[in-house]
Protein backbone atom coordinates (compact mmCIF):
# COMPACT_ATOMS: atom_id res chain seq x y z
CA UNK A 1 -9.08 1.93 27.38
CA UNK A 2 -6.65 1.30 30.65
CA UNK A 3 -3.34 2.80 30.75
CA UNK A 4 -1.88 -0.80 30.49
CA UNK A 5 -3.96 -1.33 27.33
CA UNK A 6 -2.12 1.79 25.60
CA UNK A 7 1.58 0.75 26.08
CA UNK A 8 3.25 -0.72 22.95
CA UNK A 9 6.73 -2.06 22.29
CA UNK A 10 8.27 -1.93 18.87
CA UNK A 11 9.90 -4.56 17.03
CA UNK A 12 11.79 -3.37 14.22
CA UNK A 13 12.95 0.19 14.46
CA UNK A 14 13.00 1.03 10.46
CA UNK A 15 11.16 4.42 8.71
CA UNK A 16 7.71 2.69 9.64
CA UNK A 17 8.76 1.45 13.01
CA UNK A 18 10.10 4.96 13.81
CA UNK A 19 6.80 6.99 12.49
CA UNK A 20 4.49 4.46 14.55
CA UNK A 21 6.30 5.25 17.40
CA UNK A 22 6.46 8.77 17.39
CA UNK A 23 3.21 9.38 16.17
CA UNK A 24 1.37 7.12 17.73
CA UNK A 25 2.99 8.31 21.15
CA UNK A 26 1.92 11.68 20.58
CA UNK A 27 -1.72 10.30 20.06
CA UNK A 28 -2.26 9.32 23.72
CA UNK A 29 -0.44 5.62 23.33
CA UNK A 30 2.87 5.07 25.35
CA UNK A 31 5.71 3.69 23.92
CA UNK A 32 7.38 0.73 26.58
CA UNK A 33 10.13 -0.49 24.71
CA UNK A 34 12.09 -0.56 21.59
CA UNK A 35 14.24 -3.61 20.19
CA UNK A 36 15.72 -3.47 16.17
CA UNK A 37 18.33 -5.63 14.54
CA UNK A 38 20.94 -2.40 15.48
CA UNK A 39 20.82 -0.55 18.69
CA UNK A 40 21.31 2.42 17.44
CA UNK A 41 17.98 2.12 15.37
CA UNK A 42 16.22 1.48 19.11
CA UNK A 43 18.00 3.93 20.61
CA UNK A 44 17.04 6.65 17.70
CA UNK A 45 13.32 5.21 17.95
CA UNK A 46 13.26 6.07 21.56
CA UNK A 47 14.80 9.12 21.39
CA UNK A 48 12.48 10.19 18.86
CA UNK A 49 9.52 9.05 20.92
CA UNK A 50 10.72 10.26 23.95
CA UNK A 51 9.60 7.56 26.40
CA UNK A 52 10.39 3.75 26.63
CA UNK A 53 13.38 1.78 26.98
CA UNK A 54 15.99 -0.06 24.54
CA UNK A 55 14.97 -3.74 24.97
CA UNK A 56 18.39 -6.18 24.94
CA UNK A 57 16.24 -8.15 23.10
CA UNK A 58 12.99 -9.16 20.92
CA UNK A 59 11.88 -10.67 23.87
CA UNK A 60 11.96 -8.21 26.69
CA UNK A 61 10.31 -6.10 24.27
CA UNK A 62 7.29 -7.80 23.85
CA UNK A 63 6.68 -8.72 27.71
CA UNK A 64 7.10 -5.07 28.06
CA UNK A 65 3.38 -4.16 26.83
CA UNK A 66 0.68 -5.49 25.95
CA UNK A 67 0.59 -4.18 22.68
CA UNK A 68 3.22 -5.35 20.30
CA UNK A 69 4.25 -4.15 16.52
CA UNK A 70 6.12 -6.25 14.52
CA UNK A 71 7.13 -3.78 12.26
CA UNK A 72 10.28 -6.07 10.35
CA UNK A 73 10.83 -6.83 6.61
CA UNK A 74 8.21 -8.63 5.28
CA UNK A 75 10.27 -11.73 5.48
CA UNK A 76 11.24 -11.43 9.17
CA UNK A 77 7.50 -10.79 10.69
CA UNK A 78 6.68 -14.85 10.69
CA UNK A 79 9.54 -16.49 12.11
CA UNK A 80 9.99 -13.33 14.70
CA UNK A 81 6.77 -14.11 16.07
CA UNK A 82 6.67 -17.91 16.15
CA UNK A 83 10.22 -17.41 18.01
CA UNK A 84 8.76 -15.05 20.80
CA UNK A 85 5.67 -17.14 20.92
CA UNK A 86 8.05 -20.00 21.58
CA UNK A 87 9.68 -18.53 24.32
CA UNK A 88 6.80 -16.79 25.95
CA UNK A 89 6.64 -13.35 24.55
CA UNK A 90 2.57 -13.65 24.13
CA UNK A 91 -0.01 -14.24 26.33
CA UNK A 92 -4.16 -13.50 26.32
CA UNK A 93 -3.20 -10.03 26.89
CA UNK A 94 -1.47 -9.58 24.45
CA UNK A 95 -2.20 -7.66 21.01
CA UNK A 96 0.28 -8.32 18.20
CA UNK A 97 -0.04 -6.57 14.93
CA UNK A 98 2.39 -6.05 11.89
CA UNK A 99 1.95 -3.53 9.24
CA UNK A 100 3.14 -5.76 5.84
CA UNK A 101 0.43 -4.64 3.34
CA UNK A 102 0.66 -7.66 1.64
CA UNK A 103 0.66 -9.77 4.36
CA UNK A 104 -2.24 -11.03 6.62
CA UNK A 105 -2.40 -11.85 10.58
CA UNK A 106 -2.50 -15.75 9.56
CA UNK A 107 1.26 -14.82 9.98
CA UNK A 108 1.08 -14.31 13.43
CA UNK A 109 -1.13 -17.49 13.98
CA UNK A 110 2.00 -18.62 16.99
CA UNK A 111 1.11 -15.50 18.91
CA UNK A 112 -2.89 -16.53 18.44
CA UNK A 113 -2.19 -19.76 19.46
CA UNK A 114 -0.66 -18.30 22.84
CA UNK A 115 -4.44 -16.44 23.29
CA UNK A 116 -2.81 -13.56 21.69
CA UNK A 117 -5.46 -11.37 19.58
CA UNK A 118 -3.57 -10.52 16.38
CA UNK A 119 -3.78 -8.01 13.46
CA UNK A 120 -2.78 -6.26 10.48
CA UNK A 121 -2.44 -2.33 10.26
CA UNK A 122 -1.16 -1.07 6.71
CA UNK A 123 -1.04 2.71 5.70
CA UNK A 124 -1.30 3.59 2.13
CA UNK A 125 1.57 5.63 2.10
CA UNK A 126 5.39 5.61 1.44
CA UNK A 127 7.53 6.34 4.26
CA UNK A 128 11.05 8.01 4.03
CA UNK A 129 13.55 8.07 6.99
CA UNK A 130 12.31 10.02 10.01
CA UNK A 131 14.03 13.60 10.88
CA UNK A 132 12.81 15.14 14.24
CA UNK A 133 10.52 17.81 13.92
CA UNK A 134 8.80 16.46 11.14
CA UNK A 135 5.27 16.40 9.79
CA UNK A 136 3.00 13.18 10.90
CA UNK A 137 2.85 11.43 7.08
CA UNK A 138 0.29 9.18 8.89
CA UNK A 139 -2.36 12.51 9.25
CA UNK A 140 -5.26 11.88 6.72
CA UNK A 141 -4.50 9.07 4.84
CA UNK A 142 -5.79 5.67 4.23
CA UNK A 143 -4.87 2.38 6.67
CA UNK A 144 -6.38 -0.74 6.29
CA UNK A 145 -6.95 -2.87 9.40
CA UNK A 146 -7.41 -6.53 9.16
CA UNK A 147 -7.14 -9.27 12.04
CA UNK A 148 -8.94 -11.18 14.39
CA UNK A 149 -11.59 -10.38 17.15
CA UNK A 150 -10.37 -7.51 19.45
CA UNK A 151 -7.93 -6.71 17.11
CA UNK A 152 -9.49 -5.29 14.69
CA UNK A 153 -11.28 -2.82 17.14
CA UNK A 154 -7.97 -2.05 18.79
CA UNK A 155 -6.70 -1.50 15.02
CA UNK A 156 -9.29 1.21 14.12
CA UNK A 157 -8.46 3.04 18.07
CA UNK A 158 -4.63 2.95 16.44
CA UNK A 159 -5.41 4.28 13.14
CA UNK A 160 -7.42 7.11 14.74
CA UNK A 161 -4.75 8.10 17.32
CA UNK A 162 -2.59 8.50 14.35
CA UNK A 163 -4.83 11.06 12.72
CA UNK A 164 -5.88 8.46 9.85
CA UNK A 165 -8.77 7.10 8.21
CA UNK A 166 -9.58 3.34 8.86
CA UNK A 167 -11.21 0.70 6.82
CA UNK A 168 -11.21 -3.28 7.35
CA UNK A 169 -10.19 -5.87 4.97
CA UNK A 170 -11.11 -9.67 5.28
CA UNK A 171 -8.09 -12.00 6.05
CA UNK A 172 -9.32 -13.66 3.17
CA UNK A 173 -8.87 -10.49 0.53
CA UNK A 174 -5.51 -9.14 1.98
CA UNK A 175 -3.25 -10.09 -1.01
CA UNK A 176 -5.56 -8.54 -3.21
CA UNK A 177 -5.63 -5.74 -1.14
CA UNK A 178 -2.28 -4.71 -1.99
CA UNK A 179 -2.52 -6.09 -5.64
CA UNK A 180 -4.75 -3.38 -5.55
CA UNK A 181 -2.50 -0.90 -3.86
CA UNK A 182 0.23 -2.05 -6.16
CA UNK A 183 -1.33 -1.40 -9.72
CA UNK A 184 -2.74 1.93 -8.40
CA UNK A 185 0.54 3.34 -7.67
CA UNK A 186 3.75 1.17 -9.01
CA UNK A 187 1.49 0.20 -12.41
CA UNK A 188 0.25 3.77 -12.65
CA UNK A 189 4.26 4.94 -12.99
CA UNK A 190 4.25 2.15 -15.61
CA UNK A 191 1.84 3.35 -18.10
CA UNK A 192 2.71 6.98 -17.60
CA UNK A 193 6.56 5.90 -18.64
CA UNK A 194 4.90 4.47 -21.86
CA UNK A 195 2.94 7.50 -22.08
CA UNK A 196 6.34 9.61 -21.85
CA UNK A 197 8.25 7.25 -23.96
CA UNK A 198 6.00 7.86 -26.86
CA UNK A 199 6.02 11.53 -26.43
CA UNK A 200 10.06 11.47 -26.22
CA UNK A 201 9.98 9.58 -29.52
CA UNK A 202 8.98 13.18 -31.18
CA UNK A 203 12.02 14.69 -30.21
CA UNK A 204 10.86 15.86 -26.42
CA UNK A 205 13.04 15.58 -23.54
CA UNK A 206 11.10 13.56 -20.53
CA UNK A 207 10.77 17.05 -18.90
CA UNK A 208 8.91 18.46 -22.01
CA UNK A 209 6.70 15.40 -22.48
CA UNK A 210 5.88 15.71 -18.82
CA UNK A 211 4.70 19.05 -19.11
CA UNK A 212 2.85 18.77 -21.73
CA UNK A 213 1.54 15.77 -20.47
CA UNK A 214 0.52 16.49 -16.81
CA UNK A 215 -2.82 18.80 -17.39
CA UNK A 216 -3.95 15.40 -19.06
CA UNK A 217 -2.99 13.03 -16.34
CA UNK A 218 -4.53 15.26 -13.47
CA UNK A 219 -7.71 15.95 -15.50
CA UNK A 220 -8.20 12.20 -15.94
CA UNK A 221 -7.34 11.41 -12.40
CA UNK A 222 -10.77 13.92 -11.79
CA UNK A 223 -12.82 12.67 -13.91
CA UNK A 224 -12.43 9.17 -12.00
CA UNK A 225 -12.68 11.00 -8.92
CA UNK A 226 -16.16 12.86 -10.23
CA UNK A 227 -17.69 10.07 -12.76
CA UNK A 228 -15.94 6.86 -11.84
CA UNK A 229 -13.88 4.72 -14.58
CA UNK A 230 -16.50 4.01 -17.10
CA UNK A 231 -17.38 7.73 -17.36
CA UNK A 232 -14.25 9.27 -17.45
CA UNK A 233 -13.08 7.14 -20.39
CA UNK A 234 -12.69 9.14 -23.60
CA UNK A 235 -10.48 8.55 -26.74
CA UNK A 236 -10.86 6.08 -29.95
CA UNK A 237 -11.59 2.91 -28.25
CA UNK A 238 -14.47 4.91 -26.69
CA UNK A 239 -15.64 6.06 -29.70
CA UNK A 240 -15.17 2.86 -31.62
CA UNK A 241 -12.54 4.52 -33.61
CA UNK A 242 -10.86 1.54 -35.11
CA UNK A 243 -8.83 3.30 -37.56
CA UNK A 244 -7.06 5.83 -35.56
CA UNK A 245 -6.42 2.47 -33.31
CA UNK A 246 -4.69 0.74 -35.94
CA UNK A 247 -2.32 3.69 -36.91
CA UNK A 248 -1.40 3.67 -33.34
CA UNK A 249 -0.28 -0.01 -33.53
CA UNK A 250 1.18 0.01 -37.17
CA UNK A 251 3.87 2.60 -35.84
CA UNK A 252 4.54 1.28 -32.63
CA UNK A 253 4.36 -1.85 -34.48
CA UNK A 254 7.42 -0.25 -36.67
CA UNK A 255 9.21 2.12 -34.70
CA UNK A 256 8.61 1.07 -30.58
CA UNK A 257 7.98 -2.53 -31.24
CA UNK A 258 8.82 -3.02 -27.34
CA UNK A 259 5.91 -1.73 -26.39
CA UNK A 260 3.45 -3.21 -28.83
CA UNK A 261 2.28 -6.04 -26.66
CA UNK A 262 1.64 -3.64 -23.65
CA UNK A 263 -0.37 -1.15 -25.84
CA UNK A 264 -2.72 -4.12 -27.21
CA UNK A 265 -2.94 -5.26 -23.34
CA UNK A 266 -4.06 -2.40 -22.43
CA UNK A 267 -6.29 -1.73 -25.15
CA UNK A 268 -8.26 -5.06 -24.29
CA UNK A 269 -9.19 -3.51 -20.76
CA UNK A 270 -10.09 -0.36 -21.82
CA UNK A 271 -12.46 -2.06 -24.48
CA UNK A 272 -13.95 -4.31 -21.58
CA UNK A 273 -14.48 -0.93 -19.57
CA UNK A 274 -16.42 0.54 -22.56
CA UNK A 275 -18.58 -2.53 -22.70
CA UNK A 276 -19.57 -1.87 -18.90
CA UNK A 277 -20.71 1.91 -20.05
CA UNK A 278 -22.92 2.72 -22.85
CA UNK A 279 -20.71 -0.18 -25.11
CA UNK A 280 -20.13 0.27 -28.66
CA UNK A 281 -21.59 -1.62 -32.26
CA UNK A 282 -21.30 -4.82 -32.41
CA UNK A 283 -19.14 -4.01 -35.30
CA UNK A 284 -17.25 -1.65 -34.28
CA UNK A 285 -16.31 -4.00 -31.04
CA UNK A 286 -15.51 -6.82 -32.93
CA UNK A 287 -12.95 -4.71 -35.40
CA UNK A 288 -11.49 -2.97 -32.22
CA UNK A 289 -11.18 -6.55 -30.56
CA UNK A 290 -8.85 -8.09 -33.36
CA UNK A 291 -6.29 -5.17 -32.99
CA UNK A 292 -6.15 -5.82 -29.91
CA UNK A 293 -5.81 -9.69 -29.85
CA UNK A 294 -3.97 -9.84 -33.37
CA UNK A 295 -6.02 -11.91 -35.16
C-alpha cells in the first residue's frame, strides 16, 4: 500500500476517535488531520497521535487523506457525510468508513455516490477515555468489517494494523450483528441481575450473592466455550423436571412477582434449546411447556 493510501483524517475526536488514532498510527498508518465538535478534543487527538494537524473544519479534514473515519455519535455519521459529500470532501480516492456497530455503510451512500469506496469497522469492545501511555484496548479482540468493494479489504489491513482479529459481515446482516453483540453483553448483565436478585431475596447482600454466584457463571461460560449451548445446558428444564419448575414459579409467582414473566420467557428458550439436543418426553415437554406459557 502507497504512503498516500495510509494517511487518515479523523472526524470526531471522542474515546473511539482518540484510540483509532493513536493506535492505528503506531501500526504503520499516518494520521493527516483531526477535526471534532471542540478543538480541544482535536487538539488532544493529535497530541496523542503525535502527527497531523487540527483541521478548522470537517471539510479540510477529509481532503486531507484519502482515508477518512467518521467516528461521530451514531446520529451525526449520516448527515456529516452527505454534508462533506455535498461540498466536495469525497472523491474516487477516497475511503470513508465509520465504526457505529449498529450501523451499516448504506449510511455513507453520499460519499459512494462521489466514487468514494465506503465501510464499516466496529470493535467488540467498550472504550473508556484515553490517558497517554496506555495499553492498545484494540490488541486481540474482535472487529467486524462490513462495506463495499475495496473497502472491505482496506478494512481487514486496518483491523490488523491495530493488532485485532477481523471478520466480515454482509450489509444486509449488520443490525443483527449488533442485536447480537447487544444480548451477549447488555442482556447477559440482565439475567445475571435476576440471578442476584433472587439470591439477595435470602438475606445476601449483592456482594455475597456474587460470590457465591461467580464459580457458576464462569463454569457455564466454559462449558459454551468447550460443548456449545445445547451441551452445556444442565438444570430441571434439562432434565424434564417439571416439578422443581413449578416451585420456582409459585414463589416468584408470590414473593418476586416482577420477575415472573421474565423467568417463564426465559424458560421457553431454554426448553427450545433442549429440543435441539437430545430433547425430552413428549410428556414431560408438554407439562414443562404450560408453565412456561401459563396455560
Amino acid at each position: 500500500m502507497s504512503t498516500s493510501k495510509k494517511r487518515f483524517s479523523i472526524i470526531g475526536c471522542g474515546r473511539v476517535g482518540v484510540s483509532l488514532a493513536v493506535f492505528l498510527s503506531s501500526g504503520g498508518f499516518e494520521p493527516a488531520a483531526f477535526f471534532s465538535r471542540t478543538r480541544e478534543s482535536a487538539l488532544f487527538a493529535r497530541d496523542m497521535a503525535c502527527r497531523g494537524q487540527v483541521a478548522d473544519d470537517a471539510l479540510t479534514a477529509a481532503r486531507a487523506a484519502d482515508i477518512v473515519f467518521i467516528t461521530t455519535p451514531d446520529t451525526l455519521i449520516e448527515p456529516v457525510c452527505t454534508a462533506l459529500a455535498q461540498d466536495g470532501g469525497f472523491g474516487p480516492e477516497s475511503r470513508v468508513f465509520h465504526l457505529s456497530g449498529a450501523l451499516s455503510s448504506d449510511i455513507l451512500a453520499a460519499a459512494q455516490d462521489q466514487g468514494a469506496a465506503v465501510g464499516s469497522i466496529h470493535p467488540l469492545q467498550a472504550f473508556t477515555p484515553y490517558e497517554k501511555g496506555q495499553g492498545n484496548p484494540f490488541k486481540n479482540i474482535n472487529m467486524s468489517v462490513e462495506g463495499r468493494g475495496e473497502a472491505v479489504m482496506l478494512g481487514q489491513g486496518i483491523v490488523a494494523a491495530l493488532g485485532a482479529r477481523s471478520f466480515t459481515v454482509p450489509t444486509d446482516a449488520k443490525t443483527l450483528y449488533h442485536a447480537s453483540a447487544v444480548v451477549a453483553s447488555n442482556y447477559l448483565v440482565t439475567v445475571e441481575d435476576f440471578a442476584l436478585r433472587l439470591l439477595m431475596e435470602t438475606g445476601l447482600d449483592e456482594n455475597r450473592a456474587y460470590e457465591i454466584l461467580e464459580p457458576l457463571i464462569q463454569g457455564t461460560l466454559a462449558n459454551i466455550r468447550n460443548k456449545g449451548c445445547t451441551r452445556a445446558l444442565t438444570g430441571p428444564v434439562a432434565r424434564g423436571d417439571h416439578e422443581i419448575v413449578s416451585r420456582h414459579l409459585t414463589d416468584i409467582d408470590a414473593r418476586m412477582p416482577q420477575f415472573s414473566k421474565l423467568y417463564r420467557l426465559l424458560g421457553e428458550h431454554t426448553l427450545d434449546i433442549t429440543r435441539r439436543g437430545d430433547g425430552l418426553d413428549k410428556k414431560a415437554e408438554q407439562r414443562l411447556s404450560r408453565l412456561f406459557s401459563g396455560k
